[in-house]
N, C-alpha and C. Protein backbone atom coordinates (compact mmCIF):
# COMPACT_ATOMS: atom_id res chain seq x y z
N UNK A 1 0.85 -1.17 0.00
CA UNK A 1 0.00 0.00 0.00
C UNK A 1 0.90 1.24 0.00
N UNK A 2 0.57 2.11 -0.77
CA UNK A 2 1.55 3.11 -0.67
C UNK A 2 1.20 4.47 0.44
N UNK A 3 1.84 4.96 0.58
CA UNK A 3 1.92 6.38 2.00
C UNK A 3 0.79 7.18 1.71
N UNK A 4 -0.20 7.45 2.54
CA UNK A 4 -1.38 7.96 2.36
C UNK A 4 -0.70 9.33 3.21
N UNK A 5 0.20 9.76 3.50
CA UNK A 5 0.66 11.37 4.23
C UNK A 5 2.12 11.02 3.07
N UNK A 6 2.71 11.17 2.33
CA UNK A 6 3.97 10.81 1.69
C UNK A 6 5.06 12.44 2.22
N UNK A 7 4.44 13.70 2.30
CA UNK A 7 5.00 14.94 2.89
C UNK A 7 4.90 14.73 4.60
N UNK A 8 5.03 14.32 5.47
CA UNK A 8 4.50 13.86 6.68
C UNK A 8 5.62 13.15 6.55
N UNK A 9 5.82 12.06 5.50
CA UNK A 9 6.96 10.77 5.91
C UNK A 9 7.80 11.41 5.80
N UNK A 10 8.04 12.22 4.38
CA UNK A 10 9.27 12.91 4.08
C UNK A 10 9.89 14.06 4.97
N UNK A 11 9.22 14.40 5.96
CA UNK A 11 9.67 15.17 7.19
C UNK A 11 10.07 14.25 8.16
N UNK A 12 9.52 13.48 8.34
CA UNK A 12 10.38 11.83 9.38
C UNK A 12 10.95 11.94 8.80
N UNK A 13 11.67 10.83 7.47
CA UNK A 13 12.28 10.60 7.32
C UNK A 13 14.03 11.69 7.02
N UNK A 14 13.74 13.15 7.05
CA UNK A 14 14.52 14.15 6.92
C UNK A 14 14.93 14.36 8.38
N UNK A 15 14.51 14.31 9.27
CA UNK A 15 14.03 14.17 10.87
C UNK A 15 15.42 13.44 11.33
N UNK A 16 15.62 14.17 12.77
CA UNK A 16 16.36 13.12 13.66
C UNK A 16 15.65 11.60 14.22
N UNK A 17 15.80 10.82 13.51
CA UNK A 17 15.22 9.73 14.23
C UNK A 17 15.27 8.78 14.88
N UNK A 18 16.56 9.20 15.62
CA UNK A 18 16.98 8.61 17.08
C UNK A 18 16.59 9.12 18.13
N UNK A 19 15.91 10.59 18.36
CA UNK A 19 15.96 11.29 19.01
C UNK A 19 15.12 10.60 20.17
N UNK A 20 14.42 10.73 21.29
CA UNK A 20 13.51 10.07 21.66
C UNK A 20 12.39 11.45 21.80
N UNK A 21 12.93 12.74 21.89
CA UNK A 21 11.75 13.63 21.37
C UNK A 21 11.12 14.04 20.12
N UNK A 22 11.91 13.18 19.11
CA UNK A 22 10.73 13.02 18.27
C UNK A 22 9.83 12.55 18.08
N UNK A 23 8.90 13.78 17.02
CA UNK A 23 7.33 13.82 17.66
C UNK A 23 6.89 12.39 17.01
N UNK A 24 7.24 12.10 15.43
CA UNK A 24 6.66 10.64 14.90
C UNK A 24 7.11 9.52 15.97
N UNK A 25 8.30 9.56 16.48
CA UNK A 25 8.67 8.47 17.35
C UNK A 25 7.95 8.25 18.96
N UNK A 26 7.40 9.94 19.45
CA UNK A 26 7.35 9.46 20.54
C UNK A 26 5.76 9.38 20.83
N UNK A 27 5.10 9.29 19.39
CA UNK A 27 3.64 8.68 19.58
C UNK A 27 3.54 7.45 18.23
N UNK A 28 4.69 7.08 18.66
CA UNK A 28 4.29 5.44 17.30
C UNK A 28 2.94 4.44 17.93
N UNK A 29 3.15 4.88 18.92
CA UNK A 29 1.10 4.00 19.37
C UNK A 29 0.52 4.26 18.99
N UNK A 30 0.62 6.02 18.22
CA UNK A 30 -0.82 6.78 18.41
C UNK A 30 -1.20 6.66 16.94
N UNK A 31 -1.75 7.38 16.92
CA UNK A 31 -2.81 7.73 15.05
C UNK A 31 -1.57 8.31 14.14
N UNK A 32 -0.29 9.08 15.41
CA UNK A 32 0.75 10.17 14.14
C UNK A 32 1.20 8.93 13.33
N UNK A 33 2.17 8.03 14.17
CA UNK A 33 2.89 6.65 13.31
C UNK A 33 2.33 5.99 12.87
N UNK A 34 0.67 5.82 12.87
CA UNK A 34 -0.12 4.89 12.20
C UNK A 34 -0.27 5.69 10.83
N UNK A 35 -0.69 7.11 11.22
CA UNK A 35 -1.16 7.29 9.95
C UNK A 35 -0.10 7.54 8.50
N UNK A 36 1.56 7.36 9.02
CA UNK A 36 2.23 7.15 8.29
C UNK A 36 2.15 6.00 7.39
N UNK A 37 1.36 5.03 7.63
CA UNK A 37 1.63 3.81 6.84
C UNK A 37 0.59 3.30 6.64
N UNK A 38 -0.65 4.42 7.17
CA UNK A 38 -1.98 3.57 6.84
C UNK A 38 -2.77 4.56 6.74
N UNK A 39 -4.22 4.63 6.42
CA UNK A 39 -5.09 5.85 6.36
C UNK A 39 -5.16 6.09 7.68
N UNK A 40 -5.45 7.19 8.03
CA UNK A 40 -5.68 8.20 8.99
C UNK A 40 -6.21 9.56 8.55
N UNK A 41 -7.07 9.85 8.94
CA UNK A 41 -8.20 10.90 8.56
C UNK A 41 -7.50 12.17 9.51
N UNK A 42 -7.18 11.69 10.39
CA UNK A 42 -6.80 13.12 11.51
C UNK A 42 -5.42 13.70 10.84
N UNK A 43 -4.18 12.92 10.34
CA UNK A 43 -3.32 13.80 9.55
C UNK A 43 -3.96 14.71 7.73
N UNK A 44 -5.16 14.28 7.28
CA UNK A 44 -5.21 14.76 6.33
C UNK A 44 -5.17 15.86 6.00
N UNK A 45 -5.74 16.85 7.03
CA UNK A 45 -5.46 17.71 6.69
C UNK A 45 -4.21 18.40 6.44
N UNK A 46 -3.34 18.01 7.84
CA UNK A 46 -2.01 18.55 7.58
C UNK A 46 -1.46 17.93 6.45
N UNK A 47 -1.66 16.90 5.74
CA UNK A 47 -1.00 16.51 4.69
C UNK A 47 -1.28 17.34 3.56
N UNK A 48 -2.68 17.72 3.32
CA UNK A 48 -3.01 18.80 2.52
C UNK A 48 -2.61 19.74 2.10
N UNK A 49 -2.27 20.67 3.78
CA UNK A 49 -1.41 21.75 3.38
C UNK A 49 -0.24 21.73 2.87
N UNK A 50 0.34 20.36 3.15
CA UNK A 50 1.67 20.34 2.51
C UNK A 50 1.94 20.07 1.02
N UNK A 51 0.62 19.31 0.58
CA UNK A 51 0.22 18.73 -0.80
C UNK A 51 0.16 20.47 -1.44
N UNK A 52 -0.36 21.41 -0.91
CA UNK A 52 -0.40 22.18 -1.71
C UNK A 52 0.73 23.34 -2.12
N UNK A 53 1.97 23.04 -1.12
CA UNK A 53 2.94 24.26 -1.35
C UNK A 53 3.44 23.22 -2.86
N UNK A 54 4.36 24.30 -3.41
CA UNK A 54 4.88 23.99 -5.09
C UNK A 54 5.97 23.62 -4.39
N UNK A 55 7.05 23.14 -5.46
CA UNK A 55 7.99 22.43 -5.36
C UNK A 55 9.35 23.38 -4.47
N UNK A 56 8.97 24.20 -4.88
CA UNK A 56 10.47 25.56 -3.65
C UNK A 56 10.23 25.66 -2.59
N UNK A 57 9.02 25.94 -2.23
CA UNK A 57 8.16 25.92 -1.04
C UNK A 57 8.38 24.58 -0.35
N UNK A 58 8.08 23.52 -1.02
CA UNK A 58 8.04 22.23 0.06
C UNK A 58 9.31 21.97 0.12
N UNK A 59 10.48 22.36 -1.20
CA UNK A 59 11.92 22.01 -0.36
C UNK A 59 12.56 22.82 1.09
N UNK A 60 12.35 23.97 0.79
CA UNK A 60 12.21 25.05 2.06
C UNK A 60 11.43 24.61 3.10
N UNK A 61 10.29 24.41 3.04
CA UNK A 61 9.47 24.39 4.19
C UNK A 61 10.04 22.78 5.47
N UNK A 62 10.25 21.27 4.60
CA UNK A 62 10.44 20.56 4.57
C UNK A 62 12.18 20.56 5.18
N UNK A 63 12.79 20.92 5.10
CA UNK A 63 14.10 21.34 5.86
C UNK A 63 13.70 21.90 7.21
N UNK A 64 12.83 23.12 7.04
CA UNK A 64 12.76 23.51 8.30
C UNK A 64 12.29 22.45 9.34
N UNK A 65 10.89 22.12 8.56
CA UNK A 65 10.36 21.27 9.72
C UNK A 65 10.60 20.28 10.63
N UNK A 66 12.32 19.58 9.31
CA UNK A 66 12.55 18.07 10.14
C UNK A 66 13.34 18.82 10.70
N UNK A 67 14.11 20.29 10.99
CA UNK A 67 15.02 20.55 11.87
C UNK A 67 13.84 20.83 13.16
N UNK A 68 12.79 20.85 13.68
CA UNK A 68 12.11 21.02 14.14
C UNK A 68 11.23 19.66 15.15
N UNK A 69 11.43 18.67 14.36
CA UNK A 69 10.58 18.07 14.75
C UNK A 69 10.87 16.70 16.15
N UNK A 70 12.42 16.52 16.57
CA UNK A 70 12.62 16.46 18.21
C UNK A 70 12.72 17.38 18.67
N UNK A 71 12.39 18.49 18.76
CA UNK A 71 12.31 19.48 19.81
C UNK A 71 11.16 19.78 20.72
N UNK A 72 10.82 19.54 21.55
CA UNK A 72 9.78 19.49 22.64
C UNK A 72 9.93 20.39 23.87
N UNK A 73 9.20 21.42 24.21
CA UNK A 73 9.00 22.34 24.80
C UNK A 73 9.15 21.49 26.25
N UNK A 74 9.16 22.29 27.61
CA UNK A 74 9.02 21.53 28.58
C UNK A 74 7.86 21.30 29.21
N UNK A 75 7.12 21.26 28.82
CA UNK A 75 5.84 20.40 29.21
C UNK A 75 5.51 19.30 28.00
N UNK A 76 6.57 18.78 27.14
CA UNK A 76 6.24 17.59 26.84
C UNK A 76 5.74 18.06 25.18
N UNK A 77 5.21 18.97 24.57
CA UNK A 77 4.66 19.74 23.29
C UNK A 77 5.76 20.15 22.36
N UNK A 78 5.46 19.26 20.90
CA UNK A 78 6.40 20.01 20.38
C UNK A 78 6.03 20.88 19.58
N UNK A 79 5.59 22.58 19.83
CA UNK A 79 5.62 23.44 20.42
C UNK A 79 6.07 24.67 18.96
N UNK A 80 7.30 24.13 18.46
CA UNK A 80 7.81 24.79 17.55
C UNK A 80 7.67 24.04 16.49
N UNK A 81 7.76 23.03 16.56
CA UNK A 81 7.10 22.27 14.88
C UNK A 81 5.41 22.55 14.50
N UNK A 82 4.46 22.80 15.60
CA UNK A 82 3.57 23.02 15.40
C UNK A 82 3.10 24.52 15.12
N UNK A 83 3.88 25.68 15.37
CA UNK A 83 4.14 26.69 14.61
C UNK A 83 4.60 27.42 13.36
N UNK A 84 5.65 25.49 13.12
CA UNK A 84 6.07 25.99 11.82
C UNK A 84 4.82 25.07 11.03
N UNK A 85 4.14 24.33 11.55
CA UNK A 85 2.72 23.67 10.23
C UNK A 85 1.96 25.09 10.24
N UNK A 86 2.09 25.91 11.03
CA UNK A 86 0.95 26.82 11.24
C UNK A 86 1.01 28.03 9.96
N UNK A 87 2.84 27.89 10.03
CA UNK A 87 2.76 28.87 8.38
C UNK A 87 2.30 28.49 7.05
N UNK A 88 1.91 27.28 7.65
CA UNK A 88 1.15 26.73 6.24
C UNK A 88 0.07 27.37 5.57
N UNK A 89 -0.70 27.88 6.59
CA UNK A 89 -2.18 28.79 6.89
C UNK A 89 -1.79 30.23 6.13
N UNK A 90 -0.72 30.86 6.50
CA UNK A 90 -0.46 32.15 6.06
C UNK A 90 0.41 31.43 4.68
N UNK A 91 0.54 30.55 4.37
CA UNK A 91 0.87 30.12 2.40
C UNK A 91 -0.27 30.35 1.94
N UNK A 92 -1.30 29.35 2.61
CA UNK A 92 -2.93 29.10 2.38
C UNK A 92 -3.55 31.00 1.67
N UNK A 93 -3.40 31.66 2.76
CA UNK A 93 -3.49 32.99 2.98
C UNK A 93 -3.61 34.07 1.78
N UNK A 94 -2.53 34.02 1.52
CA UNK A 94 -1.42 34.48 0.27
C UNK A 94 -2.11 33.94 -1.30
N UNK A 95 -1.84 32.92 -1.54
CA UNK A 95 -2.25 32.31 -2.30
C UNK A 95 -3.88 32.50 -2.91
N UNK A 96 -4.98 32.40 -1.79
CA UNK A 96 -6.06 32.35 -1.64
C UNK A 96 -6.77 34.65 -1.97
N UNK A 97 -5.79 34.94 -1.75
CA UNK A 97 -5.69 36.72 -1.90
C UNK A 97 -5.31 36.78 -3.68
N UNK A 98 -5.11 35.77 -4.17
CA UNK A 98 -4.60 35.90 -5.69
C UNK A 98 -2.82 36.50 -5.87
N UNK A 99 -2.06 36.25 -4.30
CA UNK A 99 -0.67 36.26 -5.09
C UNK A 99 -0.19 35.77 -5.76
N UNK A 100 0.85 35.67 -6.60
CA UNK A 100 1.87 35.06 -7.16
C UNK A 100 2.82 34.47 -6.58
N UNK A 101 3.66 33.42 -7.17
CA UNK A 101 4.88 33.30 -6.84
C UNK A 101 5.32 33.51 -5.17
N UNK A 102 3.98 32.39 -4.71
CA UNK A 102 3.88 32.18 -2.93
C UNK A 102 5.00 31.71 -3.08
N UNK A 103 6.28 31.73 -2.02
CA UNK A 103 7.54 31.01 -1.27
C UNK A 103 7.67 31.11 -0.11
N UNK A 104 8.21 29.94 0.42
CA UNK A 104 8.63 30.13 1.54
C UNK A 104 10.40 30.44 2.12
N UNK A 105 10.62 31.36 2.56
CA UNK A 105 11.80 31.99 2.64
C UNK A 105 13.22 31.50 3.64
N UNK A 106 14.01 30.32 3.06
CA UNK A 106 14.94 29.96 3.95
C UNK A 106 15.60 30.93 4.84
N UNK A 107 15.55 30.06 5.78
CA UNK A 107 16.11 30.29 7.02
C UNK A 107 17.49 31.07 6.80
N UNK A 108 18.11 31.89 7.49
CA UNK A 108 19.71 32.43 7.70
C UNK A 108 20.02 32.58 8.90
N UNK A 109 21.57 32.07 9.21
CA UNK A 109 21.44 32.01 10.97
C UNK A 109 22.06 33.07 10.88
N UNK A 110 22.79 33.90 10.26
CA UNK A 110 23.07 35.59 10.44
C UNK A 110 22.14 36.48 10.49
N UNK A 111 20.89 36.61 9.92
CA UNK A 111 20.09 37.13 9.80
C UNK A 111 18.65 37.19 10.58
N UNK A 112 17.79 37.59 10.91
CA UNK A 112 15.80 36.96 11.01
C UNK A 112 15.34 37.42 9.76
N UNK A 113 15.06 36.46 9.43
CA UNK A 113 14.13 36.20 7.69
C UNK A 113 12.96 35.96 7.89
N UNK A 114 11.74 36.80 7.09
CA UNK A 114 9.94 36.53 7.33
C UNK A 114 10.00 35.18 6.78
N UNK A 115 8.63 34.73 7.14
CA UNK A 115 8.57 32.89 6.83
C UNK A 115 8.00 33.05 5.34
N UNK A 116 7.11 34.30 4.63
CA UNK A 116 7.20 33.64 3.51
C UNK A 116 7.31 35.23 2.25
N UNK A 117 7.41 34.82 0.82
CA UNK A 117 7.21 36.40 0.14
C UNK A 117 6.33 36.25 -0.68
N UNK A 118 5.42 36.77 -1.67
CA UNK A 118 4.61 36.66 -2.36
C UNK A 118 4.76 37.93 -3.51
N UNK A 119 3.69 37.60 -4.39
CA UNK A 119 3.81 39.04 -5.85
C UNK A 119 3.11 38.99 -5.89
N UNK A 120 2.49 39.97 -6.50
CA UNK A 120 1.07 40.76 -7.35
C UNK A 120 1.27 41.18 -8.29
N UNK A 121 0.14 41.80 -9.15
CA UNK A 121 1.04 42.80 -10.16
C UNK A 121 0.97 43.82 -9.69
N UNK A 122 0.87 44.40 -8.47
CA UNK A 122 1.35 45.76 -8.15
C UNK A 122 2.25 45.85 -7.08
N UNK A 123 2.47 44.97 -6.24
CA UNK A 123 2.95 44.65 -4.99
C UNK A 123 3.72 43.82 -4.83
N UNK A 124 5.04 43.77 -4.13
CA UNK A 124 5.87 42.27 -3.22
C UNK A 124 5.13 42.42 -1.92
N UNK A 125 5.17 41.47 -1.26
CA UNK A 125 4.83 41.33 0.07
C UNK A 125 5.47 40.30 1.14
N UNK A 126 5.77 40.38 2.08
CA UNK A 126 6.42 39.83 3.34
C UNK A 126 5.72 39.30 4.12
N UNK A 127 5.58 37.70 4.44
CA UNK A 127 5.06 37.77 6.18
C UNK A 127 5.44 37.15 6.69
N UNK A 128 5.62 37.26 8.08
CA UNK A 128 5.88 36.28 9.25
C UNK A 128 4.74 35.69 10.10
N UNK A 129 4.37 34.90 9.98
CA UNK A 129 3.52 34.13 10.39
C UNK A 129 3.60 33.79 12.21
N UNK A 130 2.42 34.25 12.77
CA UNK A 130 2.64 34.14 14.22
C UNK A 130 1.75 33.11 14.89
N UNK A 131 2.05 32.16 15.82
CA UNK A 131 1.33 31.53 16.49
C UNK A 131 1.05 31.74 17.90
N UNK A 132 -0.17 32.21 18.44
CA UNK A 132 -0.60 32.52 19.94
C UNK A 132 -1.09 31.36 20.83
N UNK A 133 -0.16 31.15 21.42
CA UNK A 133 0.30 30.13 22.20
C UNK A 133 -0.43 30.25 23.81
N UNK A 134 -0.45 29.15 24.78
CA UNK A 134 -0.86 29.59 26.20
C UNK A 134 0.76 30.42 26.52
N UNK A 135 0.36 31.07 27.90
CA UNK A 135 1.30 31.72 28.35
C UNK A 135 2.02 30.00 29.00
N UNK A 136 3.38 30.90 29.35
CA UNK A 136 4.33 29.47 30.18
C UNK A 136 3.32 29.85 31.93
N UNK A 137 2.88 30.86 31.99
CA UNK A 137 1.85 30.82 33.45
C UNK A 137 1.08 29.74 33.06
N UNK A 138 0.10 30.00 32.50
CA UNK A 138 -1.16 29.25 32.38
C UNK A 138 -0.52 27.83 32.15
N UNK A 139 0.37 27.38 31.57
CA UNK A 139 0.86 26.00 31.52
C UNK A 139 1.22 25.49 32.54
N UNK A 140 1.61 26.09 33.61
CA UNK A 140 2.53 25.99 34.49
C UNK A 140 1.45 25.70 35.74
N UNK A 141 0.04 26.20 35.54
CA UNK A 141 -1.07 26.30 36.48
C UNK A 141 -2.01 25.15 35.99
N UNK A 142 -1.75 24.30 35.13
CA UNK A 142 -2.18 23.32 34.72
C UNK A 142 -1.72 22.24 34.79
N UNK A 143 -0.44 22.19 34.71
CA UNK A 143 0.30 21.14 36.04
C UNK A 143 0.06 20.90 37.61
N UNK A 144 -0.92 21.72 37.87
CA UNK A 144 -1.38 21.47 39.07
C UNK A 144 -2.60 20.88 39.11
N UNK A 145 -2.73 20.14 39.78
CA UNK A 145 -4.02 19.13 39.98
C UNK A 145 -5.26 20.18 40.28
N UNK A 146 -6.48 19.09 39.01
CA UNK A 146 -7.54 19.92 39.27
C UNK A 146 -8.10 20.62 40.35
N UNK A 147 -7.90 19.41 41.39
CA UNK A 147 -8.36 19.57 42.54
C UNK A 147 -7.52 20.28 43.51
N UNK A 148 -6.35 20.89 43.48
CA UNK A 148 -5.90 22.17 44.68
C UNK A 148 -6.05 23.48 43.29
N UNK A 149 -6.17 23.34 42.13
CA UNK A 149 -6.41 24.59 41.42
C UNK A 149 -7.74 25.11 41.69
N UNK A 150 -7.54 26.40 42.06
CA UNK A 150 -9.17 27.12 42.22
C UNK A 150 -9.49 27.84 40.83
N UNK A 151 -8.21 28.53 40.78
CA UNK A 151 -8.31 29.58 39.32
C UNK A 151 -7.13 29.83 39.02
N UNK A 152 -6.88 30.26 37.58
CA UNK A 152 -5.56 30.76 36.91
C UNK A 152 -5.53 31.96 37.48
N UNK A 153 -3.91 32.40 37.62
CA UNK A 153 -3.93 33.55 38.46
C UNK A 153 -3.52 34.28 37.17
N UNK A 154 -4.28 35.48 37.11
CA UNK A 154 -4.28 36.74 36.10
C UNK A 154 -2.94 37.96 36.12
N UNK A 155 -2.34 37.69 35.06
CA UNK A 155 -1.37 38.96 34.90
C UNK A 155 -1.94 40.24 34.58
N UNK A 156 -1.90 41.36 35.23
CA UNK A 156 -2.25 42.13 35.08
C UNK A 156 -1.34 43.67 34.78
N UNK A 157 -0.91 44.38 33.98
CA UNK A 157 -0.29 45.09 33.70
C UNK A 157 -0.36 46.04 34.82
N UNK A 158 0.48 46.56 35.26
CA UNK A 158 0.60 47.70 36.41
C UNK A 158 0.43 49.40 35.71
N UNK A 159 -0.70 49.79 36.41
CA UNK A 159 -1.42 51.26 35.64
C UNK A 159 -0.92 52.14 36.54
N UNK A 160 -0.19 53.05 35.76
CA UNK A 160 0.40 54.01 36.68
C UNK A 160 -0.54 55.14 37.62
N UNK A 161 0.28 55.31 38.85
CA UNK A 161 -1.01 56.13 39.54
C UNK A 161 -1.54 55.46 40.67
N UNK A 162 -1.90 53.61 40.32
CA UNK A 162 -2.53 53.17 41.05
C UNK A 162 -2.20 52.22 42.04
C-alpha cells in the first residue's frame, strides 16, 4: 500500500530519528505513526497543506520542519514544529488573496528572515507568520491538579497612579 501522508513521511524521514523527542517516534502507538503507513483521517489535513505548497516551497518548508521536529518544549509539546505547520495557513493565505509566486523563505542564521514572500502585479509582500500560544503561566497552572487549582492567576499590567 503506498503512504497515504507521503510529505509527513518525508519530514520523518529528513528528521532526527533517534531522538527520543521526536514527535513521529514518541507517539508510534498513536494515530501520528499509524497514519504514516496507513489511512488516517486526523493527519489529512495537515497533509493537505503540505500537498499544496509547489515544489520551492516544500523544499524550504520541509528542511525547516525536520530541523524542528525532536524538539519538545518543557511540558512535553512540540511546540515549535507546530508553529512551523501553522505557516502553512499564512501560504494558504497568500495564495487564496490571488498572489503570485507564494515562497517560503529559507532560514539564515546571520540574519531573522519573514517565513514567507509573495507578488502581485502591483505589490511584493512579506510575512511572518505568528502563532498565539498559552502563556508558560497558564501552563505551568495546569500542572497542578484539578483539585488544589481554584483559578488561573491573572497577569495584570501595572497602571500608573494606582
Amino acid at each position: 500500500m503506498g503512504r497515504v501522508v507521503p510529505r509527513l513521511f518525508e519530514i520523518y524521514a529528513a528528521s532526527d530519528q533517534t531522538s527520543p523527542e521526536n514527535w513521529f517516534q514518541r507517539f508510534q502507538l498513536s494515530n501520528v505513526w499509524r497514519g504514516l503507513v496507513s489511512v488516517d483521517d486526523d493527519l489529512q489535513p495537515l497533509e493537505g497543506g503540505l500537498q499544496a505548497l509547489d515544489a520551492e516551497s516544500w523544499a524550504v518548508f520541509r528542511v525547516k520542519a525536520a530541523r524542528l521536529v525532536h524538539l519538545m518544549d518543557k511540558w512535553g509539546y512540540s511546540r515549535q514544529l507546530f508553529d512551523c505547520f501553522n505557516e502553512l495557513e499564512g501560504y494558504r493565505y497568500l495564495v487564496q488573496e490571488g498572489y503570485q509566486e507564494v515562497r517560503f523563505i529559507p532560514e539564515q542564521q546571520s540574519a531573522r528572515t519573514p517565513d514567507l514572500r509573495a507578488q502581485s502585479a502591483t505589490e511584493a509582500v512579506l510575512m511572518e507568520v505568528k502563532t498565539v500560544n498559552e502563556s508558560d503561566n497558564q501552563k505551568d497552572d495546569f500542572e497542578i491538579p484539578r483539585e488544589r487549582r481554584d483559578a488561573l492567576r491573572v497577569e495584570t499590567p501595572s497602571v500608573a497612579g494606582t
